[in-house]
Protein backbone atom coordinates (compact mmCIF):
# COMPACT_ATOMS: atom_id res chain seq x y z
CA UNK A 1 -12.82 40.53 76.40
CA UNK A 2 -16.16 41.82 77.73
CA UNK A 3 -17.64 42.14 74.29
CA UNK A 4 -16.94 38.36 73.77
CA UNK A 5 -18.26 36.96 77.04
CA UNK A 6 -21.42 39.49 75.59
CA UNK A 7 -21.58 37.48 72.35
CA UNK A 8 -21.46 34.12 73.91
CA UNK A 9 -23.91 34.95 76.44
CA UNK A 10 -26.24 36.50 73.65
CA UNK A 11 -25.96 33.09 71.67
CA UNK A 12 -26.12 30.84 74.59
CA UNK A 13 -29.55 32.60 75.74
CA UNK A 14 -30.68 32.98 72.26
CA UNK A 15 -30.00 28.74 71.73
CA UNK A 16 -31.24 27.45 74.97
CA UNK A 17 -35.06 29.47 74.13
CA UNK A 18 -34.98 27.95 70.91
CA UNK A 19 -34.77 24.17 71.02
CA UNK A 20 -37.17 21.59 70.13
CA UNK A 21 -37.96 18.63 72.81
CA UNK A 22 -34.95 16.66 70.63
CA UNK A 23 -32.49 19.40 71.73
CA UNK A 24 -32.15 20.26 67.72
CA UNK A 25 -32.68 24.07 66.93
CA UNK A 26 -36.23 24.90 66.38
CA UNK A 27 -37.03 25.87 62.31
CA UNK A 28 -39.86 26.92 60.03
CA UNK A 29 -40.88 26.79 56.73
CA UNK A 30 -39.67 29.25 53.94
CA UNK A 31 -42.82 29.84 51.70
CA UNK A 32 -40.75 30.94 48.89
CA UNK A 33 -39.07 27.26 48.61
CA UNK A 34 -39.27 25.58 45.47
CA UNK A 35 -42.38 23.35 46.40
CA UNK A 36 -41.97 21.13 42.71
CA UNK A 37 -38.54 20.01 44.08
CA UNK A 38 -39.66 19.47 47.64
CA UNK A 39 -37.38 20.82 48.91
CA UNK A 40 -37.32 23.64 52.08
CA UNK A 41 -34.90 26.67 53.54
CA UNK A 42 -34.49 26.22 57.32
CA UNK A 43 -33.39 29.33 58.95
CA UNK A 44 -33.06 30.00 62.67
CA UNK A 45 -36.50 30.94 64.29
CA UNK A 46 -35.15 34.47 66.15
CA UNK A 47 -37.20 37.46 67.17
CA UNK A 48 -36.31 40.63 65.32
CA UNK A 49 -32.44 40.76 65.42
CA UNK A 50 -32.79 37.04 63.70
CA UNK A 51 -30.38 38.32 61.19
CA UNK A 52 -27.88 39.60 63.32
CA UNK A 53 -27.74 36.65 65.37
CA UNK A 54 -27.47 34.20 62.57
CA UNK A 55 -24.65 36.06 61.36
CA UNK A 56 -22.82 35.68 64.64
CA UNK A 57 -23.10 32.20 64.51
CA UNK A 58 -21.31 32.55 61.04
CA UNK A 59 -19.02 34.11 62.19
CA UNK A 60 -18.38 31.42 65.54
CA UNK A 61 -18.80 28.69 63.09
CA UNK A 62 -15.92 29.99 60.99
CA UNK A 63 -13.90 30.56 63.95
CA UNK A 64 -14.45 26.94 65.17
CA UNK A 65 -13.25 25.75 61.57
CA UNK A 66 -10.34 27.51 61.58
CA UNK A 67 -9.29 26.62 64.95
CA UNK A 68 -10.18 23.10 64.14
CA UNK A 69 -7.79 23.28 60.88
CA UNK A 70 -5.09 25.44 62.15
CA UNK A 71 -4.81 24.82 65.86
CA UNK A 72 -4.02 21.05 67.60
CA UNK A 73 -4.74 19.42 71.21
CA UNK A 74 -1.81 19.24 74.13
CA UNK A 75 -1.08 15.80 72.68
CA UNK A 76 -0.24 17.22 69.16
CA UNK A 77 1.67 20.00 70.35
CA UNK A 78 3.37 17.85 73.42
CA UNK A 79 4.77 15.45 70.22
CA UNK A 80 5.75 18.66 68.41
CA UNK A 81 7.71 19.76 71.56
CA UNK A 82 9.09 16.72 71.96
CA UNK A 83 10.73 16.38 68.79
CA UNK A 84 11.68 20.10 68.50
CA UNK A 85 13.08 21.03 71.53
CA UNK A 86 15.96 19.17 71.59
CA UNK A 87 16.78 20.51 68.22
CA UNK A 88 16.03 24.10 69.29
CA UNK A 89 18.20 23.71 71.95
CA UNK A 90 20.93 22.18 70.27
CA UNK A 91 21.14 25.00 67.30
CA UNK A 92 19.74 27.32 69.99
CA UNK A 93 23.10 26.77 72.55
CA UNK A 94 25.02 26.13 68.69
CA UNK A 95 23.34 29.64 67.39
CA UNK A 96 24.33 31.33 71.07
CA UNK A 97 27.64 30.54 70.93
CA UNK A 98 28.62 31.31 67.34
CA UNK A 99 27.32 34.82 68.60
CA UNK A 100 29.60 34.69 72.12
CA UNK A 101 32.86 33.81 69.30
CA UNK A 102 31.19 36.55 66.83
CA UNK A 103 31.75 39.52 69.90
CA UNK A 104 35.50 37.89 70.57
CA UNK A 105 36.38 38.25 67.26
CA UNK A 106 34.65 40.68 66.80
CA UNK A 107 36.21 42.60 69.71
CA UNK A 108 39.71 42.38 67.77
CA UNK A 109 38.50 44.64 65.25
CA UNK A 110 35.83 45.37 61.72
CA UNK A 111 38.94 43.81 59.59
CA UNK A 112 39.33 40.50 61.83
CA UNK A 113 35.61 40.08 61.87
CA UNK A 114 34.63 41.07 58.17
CA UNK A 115 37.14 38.17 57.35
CA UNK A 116 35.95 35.93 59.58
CA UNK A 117 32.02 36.57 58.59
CA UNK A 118 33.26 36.55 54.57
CA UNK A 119 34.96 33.10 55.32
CA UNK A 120 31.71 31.51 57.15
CA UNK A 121 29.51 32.54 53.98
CA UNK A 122 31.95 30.85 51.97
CA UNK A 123 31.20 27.25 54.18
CA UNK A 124 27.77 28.00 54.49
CA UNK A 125 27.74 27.25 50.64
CA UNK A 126 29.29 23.95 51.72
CA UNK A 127 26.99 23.57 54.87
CA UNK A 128 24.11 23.75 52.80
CA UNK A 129 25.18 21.28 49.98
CA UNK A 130 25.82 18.76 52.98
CA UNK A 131 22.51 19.77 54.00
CA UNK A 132 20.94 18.74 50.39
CA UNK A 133 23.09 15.86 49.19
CA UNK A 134 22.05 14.10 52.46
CA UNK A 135 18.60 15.27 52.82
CA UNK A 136 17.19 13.47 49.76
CA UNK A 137 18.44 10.11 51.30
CA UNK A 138 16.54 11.58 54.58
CA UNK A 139 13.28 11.34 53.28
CA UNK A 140 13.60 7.94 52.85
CA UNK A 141 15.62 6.96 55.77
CA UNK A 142 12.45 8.79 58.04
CA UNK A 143 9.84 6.88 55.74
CA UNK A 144 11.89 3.51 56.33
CA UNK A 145 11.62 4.50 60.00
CA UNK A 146 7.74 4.81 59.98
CA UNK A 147 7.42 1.18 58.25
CA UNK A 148 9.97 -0.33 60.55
CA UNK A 149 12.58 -1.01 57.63
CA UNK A 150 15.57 -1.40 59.03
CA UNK A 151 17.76 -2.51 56.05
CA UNK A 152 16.25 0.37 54.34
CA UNK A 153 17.47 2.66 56.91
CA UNK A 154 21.25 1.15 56.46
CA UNK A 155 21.06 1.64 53.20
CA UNK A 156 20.51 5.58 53.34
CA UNK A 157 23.31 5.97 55.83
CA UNK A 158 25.93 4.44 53.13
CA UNK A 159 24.79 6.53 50.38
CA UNK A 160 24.87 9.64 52.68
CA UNK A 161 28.70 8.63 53.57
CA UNK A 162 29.59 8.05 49.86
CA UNK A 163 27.95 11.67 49.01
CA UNK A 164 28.94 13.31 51.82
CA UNK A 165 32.49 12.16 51.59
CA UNK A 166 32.48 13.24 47.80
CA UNK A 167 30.74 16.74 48.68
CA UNK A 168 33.68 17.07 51.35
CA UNK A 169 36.61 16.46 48.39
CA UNK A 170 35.17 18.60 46.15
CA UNK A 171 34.64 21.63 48.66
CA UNK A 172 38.34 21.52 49.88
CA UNK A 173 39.90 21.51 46.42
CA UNK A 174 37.63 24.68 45.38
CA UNK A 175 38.81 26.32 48.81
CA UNK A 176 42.19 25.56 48.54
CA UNK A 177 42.66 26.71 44.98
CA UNK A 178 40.43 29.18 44.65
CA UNK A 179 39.65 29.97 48.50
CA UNK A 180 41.07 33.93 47.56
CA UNK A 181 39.06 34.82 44.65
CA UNK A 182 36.39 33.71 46.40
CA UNK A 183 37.20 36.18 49.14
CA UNK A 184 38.28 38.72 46.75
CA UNK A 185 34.65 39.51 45.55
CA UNK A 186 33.20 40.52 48.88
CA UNK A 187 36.08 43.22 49.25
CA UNK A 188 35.69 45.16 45.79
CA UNK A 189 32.83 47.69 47.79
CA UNK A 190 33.10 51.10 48.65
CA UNK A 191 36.40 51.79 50.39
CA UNK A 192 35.08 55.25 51.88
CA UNK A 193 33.41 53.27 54.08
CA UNK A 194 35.67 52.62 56.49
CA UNK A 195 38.12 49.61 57.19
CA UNK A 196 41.12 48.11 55.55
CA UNK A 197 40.25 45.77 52.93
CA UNK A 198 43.87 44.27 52.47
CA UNK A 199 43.79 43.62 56.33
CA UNK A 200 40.76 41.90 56.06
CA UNK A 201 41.82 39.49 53.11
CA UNK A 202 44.83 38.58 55.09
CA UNK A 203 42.55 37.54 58.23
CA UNK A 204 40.05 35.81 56.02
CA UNK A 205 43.15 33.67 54.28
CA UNK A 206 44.63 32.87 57.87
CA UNK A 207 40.84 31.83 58.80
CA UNK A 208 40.03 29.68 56.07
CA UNK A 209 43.40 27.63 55.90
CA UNK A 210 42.96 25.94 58.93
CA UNK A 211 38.76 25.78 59.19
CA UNK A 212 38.94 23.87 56.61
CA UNK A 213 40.28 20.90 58.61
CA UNK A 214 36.82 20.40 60.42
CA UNK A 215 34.81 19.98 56.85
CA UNK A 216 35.42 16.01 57.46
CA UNK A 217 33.64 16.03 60.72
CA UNK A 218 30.94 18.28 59.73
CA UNK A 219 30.04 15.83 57.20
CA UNK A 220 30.30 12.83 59.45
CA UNK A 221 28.16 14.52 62.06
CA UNK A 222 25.78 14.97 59.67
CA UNK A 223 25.38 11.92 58.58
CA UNK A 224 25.19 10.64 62.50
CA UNK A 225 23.07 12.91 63.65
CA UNK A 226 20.73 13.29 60.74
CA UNK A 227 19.75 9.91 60.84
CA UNK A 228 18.91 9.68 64.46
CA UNK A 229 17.13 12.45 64.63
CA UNK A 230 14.97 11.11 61.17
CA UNK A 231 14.34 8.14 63.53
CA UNK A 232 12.86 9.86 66.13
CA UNK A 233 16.64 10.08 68.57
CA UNK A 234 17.06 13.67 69.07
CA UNK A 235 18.61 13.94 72.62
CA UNK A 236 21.85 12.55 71.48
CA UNK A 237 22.41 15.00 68.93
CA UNK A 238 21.62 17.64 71.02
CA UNK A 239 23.50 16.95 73.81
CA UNK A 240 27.06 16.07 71.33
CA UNK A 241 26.11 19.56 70.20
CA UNK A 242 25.74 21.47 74.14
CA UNK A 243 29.52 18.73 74.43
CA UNK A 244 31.11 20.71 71.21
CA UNK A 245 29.25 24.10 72.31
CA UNK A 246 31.73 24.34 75.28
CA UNK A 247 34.56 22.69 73.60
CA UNK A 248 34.15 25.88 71.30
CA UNK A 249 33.54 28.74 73.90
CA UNK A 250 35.93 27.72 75.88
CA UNK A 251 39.10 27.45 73.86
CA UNK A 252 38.14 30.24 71.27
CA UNK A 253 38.43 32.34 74.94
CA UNK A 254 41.71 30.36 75.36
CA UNK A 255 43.39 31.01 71.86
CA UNK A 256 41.51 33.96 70.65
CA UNK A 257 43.12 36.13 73.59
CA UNK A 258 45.86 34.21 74.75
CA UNK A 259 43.98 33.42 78.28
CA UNK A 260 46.01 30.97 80.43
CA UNK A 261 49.29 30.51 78.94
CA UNK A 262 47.74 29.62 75.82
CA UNK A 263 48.92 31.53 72.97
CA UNK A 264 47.51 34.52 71.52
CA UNK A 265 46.10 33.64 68.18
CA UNK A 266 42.98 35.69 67.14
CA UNK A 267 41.22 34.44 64.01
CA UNK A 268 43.79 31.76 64.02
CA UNK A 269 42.47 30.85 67.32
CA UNK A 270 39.09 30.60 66.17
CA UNK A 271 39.43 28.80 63.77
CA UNK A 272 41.20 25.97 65.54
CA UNK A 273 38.35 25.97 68.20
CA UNK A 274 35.79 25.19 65.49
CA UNK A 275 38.06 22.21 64.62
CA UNK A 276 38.20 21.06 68.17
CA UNK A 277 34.42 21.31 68.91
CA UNK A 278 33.20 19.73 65.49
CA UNK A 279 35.43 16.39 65.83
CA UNK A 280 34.35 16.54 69.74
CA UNK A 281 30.62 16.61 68.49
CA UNK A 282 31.52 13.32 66.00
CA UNK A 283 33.18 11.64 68.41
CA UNK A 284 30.41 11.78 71.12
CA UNK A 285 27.42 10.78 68.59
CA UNK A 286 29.73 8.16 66.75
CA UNK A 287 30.60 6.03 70.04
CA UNK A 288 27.35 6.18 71.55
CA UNK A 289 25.19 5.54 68.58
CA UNK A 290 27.60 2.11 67.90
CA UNK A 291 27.29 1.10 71.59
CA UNK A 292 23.98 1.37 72.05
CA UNK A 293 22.88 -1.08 69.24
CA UNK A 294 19.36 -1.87 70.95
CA UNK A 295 18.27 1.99 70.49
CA UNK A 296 19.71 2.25 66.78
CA UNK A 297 19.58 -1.29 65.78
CA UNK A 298 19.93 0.43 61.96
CA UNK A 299 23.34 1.01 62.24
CA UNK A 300 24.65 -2.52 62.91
CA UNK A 301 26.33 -3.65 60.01
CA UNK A 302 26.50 -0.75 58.37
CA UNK A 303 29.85 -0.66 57.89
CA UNK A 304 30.99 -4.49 58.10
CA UNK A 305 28.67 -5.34 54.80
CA UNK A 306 29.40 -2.35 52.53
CA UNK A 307 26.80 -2.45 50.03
CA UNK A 308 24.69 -0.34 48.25
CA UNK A 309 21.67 -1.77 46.31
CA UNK A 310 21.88 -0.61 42.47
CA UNK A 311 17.61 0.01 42.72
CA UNK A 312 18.18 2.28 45.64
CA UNK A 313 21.11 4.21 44.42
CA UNK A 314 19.03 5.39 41.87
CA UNK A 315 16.09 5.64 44.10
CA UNK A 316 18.00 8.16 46.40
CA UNK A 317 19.91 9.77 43.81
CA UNK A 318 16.90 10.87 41.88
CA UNK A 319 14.81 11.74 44.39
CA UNK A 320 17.71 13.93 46.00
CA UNK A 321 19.64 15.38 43.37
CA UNK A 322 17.42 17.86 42.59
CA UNK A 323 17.76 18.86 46.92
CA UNK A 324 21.64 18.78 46.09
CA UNK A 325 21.38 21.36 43.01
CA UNK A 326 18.53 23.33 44.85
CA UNK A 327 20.28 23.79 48.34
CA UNK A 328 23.43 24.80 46.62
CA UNK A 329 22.25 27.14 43.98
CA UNK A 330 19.97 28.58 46.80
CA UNK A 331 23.34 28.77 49.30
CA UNK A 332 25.10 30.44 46.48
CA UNK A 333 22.21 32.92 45.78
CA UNK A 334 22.55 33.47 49.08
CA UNK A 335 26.40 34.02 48.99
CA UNK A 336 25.38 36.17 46.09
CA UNK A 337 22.95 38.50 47.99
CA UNK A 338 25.96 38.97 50.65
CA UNK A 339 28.17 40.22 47.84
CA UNK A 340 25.75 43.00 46.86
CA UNK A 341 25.14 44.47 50.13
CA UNK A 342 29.19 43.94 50.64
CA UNK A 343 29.06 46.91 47.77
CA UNK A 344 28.51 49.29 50.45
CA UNK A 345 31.78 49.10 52.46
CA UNK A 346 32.83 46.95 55.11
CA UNK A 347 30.66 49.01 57.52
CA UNK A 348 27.65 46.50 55.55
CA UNK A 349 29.84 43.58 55.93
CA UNK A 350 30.31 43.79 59.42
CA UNK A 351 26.79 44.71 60.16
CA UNK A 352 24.60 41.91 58.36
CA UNK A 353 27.90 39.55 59.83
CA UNK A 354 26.34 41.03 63.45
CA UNK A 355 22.57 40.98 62.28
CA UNK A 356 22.52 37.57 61.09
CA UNK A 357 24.39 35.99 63.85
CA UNK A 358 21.97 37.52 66.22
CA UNK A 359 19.12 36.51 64.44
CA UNK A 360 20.01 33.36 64.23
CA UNK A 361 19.73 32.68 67.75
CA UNK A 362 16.40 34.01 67.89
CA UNK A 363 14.88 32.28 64.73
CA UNK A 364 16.17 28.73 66.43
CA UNK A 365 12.62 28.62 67.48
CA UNK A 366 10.58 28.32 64.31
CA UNK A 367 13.28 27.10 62.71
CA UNK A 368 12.98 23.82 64.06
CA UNK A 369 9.47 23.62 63.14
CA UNK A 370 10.86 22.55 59.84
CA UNK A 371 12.78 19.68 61.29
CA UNK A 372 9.62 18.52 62.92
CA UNK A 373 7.69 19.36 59.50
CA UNK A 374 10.70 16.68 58.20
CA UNK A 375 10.24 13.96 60.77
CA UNK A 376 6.44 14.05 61.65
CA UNK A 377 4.99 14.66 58.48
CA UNK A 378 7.21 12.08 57.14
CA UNK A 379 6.94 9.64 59.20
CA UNK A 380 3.19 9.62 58.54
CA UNK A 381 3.58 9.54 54.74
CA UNK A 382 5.53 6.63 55.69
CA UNK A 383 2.56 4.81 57.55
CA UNK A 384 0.37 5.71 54.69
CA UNK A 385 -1.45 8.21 57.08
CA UNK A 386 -2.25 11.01 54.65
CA UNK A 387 -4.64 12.48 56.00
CA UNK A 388 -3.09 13.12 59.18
CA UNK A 389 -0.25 14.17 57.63
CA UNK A 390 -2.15 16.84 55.80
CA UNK A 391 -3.59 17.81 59.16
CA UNK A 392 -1.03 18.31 61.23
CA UNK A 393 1.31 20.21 58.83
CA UNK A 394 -1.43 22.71 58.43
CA UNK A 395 -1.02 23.13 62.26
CA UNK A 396 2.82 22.71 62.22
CA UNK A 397 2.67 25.58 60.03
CA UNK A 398 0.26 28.18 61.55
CA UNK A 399 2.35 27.04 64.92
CA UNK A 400 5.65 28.25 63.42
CA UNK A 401 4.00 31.31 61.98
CA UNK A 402 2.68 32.03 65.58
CA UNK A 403 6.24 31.51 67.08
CA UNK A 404 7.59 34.05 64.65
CA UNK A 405 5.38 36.77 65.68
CA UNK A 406 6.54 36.39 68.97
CA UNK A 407 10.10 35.99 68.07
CA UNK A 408 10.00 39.12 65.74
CA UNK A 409 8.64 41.30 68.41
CA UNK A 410 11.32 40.48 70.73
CA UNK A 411 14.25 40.79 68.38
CA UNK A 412 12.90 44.33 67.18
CA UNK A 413 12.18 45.71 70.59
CA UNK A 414 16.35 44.39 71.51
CA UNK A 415 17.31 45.50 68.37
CA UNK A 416 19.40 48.60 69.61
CA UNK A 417 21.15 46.50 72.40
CA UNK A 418 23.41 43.66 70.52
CA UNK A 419 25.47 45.56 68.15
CA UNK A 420 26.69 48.00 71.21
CA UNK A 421 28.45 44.68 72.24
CA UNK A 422 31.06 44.38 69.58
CA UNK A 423 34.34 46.42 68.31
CA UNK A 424 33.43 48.51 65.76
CA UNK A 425 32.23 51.44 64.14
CA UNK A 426 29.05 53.23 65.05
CA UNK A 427 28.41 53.07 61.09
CA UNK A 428 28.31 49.15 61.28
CA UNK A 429 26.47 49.46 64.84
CA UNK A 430 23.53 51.28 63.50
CA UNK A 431 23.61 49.28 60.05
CA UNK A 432 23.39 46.31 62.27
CA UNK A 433 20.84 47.55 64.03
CA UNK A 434 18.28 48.53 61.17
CA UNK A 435 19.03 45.30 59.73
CA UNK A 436 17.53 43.59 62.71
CA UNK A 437 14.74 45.55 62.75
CA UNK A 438 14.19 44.71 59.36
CA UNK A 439 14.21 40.53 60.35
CA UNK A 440 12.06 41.00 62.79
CA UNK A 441 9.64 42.45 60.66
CA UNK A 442 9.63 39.59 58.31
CA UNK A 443 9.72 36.31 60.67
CA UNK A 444 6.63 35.21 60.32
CA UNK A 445 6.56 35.48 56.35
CA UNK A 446 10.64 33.86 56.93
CA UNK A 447 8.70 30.93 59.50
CA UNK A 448 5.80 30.31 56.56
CA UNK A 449 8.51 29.80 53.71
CA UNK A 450 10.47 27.58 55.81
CA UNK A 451 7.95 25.19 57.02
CA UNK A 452 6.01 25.24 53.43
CA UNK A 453 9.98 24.45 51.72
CA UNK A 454 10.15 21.18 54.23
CA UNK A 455 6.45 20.68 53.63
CA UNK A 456 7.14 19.91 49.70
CA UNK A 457 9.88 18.13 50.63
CA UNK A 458 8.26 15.70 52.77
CA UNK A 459 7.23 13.95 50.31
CA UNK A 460 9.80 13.83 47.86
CA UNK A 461 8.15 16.42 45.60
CA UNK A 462 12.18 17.36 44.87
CA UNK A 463 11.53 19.01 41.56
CA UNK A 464 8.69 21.43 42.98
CA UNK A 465 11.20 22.13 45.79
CA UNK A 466 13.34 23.61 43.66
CA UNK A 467 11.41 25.39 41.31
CA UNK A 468 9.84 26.85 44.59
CA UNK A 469 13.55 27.97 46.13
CA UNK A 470 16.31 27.88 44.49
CA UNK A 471 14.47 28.50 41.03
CA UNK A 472 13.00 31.17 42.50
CA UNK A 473 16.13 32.89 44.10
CA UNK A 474 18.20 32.98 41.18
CA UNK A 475 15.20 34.01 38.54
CA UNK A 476 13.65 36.94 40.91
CA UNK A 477 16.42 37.50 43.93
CA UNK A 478 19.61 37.32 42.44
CA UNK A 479 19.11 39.54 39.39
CA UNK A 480 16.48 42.39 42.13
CA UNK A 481 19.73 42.63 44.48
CA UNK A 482 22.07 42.69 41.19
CA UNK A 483 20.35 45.79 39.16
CA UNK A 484 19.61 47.19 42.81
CA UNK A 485 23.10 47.54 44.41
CA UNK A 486 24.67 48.72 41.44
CA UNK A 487 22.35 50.61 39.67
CA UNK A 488 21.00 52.77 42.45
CA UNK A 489 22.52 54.38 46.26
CA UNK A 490 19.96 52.96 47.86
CA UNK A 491 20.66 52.01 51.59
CA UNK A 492 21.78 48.60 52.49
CA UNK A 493 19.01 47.68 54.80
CA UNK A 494 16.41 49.13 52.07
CA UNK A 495 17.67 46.31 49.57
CA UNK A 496 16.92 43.56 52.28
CA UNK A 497 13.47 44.82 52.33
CA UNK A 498 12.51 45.22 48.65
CA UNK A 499 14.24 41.26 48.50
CA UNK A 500 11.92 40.19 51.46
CA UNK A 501 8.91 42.03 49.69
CA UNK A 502 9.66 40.27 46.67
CA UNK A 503 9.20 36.94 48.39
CA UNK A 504 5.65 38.19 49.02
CA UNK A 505 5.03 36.07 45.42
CA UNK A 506 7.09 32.57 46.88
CA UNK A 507 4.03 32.58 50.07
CA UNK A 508 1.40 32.96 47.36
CA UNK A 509 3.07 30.01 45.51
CA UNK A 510 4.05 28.10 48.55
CA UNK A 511 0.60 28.46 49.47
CA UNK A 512 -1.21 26.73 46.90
CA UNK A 513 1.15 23.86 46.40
CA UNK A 514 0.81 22.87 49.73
CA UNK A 515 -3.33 23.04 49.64
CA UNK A 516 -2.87 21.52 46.24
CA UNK A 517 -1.24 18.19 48.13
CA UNK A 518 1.16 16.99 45.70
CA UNK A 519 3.58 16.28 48.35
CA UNK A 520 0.95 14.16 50.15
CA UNK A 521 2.54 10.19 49.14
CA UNK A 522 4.12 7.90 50.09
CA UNK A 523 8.26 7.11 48.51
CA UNK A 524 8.62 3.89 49.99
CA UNK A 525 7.58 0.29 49.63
């Protein structure tokens, strides 16, 4: 700190003695310009240490650009916060409470929560093709926002219902008929590990039967709540989601452990929370956004005049297919990458189960730079403002990376303290631990992926997208943790890191696609 207020003071002194009466720095003549061209080399008039004082001001002037490109003003950051907090808070509260019912499962036992952890992988395949069938239409619906389209908005919502509604169908039959295969592959690891596998199955089968009944509102809720927040209503959403936060708490306390003359149901009990909370959270978003016509004046109609436009079927459909393919070959990749670190025993099950549902609370923070990425950035491609739209993601970006760092130092440092919470062996407990050490490493480079994924998705660059994820995952990823886990003995939390490391080339890529600005335009008319 001294040695800057040294510097400035140095530079202050050094401009104030050497300004002309017009307040412009004072200059002289280099005698070894090119007189024929007429043209001169100003440098700094400075005493002795000339040099070293020019190169200070280098060095400032570099500083001031990158503060200028990467860093924003209070009203930047106050729109930023606006538009993010909400959703931080309502996957934050979400995020806490899926890791309150993680320790009350988890405190029935490794077999009851390896089940319950294999099942939720399963439906985050189905979470995430939600996620992508609808987001394509979401780029338009935000753009439609930003010109004040209102038919165009109605529009997206129908095609989201018709996709989601399809997505739903197809999910249930694949989980009802082959729900126990599915299971069946994250139980073939090491046995010596510890834990009963068959037990395990059995939970995950009781688990999945009756989740499945809340797939229907998931969807719906998506569709509700995606839309408002892509037009700037974000409150709502959050608070249906703090509403189905304590539905869920409260009666997976109820039927997990039998608590109040409820019955004692475990997973079963879990399960039928989740249902509860997720048609609580429709309900709540679906009444108030059809009473309160004057705030979401794009939802009248929307059901009473059915109709899709042929143009914009096609519109939507090609712009977000490619999101539908990408997010689920990515979720499945993902799926994938659970399966071989299942290969070391149920001790690795449970412990990335613990890891990532603690880290998920934590990475709430930058993860919702990505919604605001989404919304901002599109709403100003919308508006034709390009160039502020390639301005502020720049500082969206270097903001998330920021919030990482922070993040990632406090999740290391409490590391050691969330796994001594749950039920189960001090093999998964330390796994669990290293793991999180491991995440907390890599949050920034996790916060710089995300934000550059929904930066090239802004602007319906759908093909990059998934060359740049998905593409990515299953040509680089997929085959690493493969050869990895079954070619070597290497320790579970090792193959995280080499896969991490290996993403090292996606933020080189990332990088120059989003300076390249292909994103930058505008989808709708």
């Amino acid at each position: 700190m001294m040695m800057g207020h040294r510097v400035n003071a140095t530079l202050s002194h050094w401009l104030t003695l050497h300004k002309d009466h017009r307040g412009k720095l004072a200059c002289r003549r280099d005698l070894s310009c090119n007189a024929s061209k007429q043209l001169c080399c100003l440098k700094p008039y400075a005493p002795t240490s000339s040099a070293k004082t020019y190169t200070i001001i280098s060095q400032m002037s570099t500083l001031e650009k990158l503060k200028t490109k990467y860093v924003g003003d209070s009203d930047f950051y106050g729109k930023i916060l606006k538009i993010s907090v909400p959703i931080m808070l309502q996957t934050g509260i979400t995020n806490l409470v899926s890791f309150l019912d993680n320790i009350m499962v988890g405190r029935t036992g490794t077999e009851q929560m390896s089940g319950v952890a294999i099942v939720n992988q399963l439906i985050f395949v189905f979470f995430l093709c939600i996620f992508g069938g609808l987001a394509g239409a979401g780029l338009f619906t935000a753009q439609y926002y930003g010109s004040k389209d209102h038919e165009g908005i109605r529009q997206t919502i129908r095609y989201k219902l018709i996709l989601g509604a399809l997505i739903t169908a197809v999910a249930i039959t694949i989980f009802l008929t082959g729900g126990e295969k599915l299971i069946s592959l994250y139980l073939s690891g090491n046995t010596d590990a510890g834990g009963d596998p068959a037990a395990a199955m059995a939970y995950a089968k009781e688990y999945l039967l009756i989740i499945l009944f809340s797939l229907p509102a998931f969807t719906m809720v998506q569709v509700y709540s995606n839309t408002l927040r892509e037009c700037s209503q974000t409150v709502v959403p959050m608070k249906a989601g703090m509403a189905a936060v304590a539905v869920n708490v409260i009666f997976n306390y109820l039927l997990i452990f039998g608590k109040f003359g409820f019955p004692e149901m475990g997973v079963r009990g879990a399960a039928l929370a989740t249902v509860l909370a997720r048609y609580t959270e429709f309900l709540i978003v679906a009444v108030w956004t059809h009473r309160n016509k004057e705030l979401c004046p794009y939802f009248e109609g929307v059901y009473s005049r059915f109709s899709l436009k042929g143009e914009l079927v096609k519109k939507f459909f090609i712009t977000g297919f490619p999101l539908l393919v990408n997010e689920t070959l990515w979720s499945s990749g993902i799926a994938i990458l659970t399966q071989c670190y299942s290969l070391r025993g149920l001790s690795a099950v449970a412990a990335q189960n613990i890891s990532g549902t603690v880290s998920n609370v934590f990475n709430v923070v930058f993860f919702a730079m990505g919604d605001a990425v989404a919304i901002i950035i599109g709403q100003h491609l919308g508006a034709g403002d390009f160039k502020r739209a390639r301005e502020e993601d720049a500082r969206i970006i270097a903001f998330a990376v920021f919030i990482a760092t922070i993040v990632g130092i406090l999740l290391f440092s409490l590391s050691g303290v969330f796994p001594r919470f749950y039920n189960t062996t001090d093999e998964a407990k330390l796994i669990a631990c290293h793991f999180l050490m491991a995440q907390a490493v890599f949050s920034p480079q996790v916060a710089f992926l995300h934000t550059t994924y929904f930066t090239l998705r802004a602007g319906g660059n759908t093909v990059i997208t998934f060359l740049f994820d998905s593409f990515f995952m299953w040509i680089v990823s997929v085959p690493l943790a493969y050869f990895v886990s079954r070619h070597t003995d290497i320790y579970v939390v090792w193959i995280y890191v080499i896969l991490q490391m290996a993403d090292w080339i996606k933020c080189i890529i990332g990088h120059i696609l989003v300076k390249k600005g292909g994103w930058v335009k505008k989808i709708v008319r």
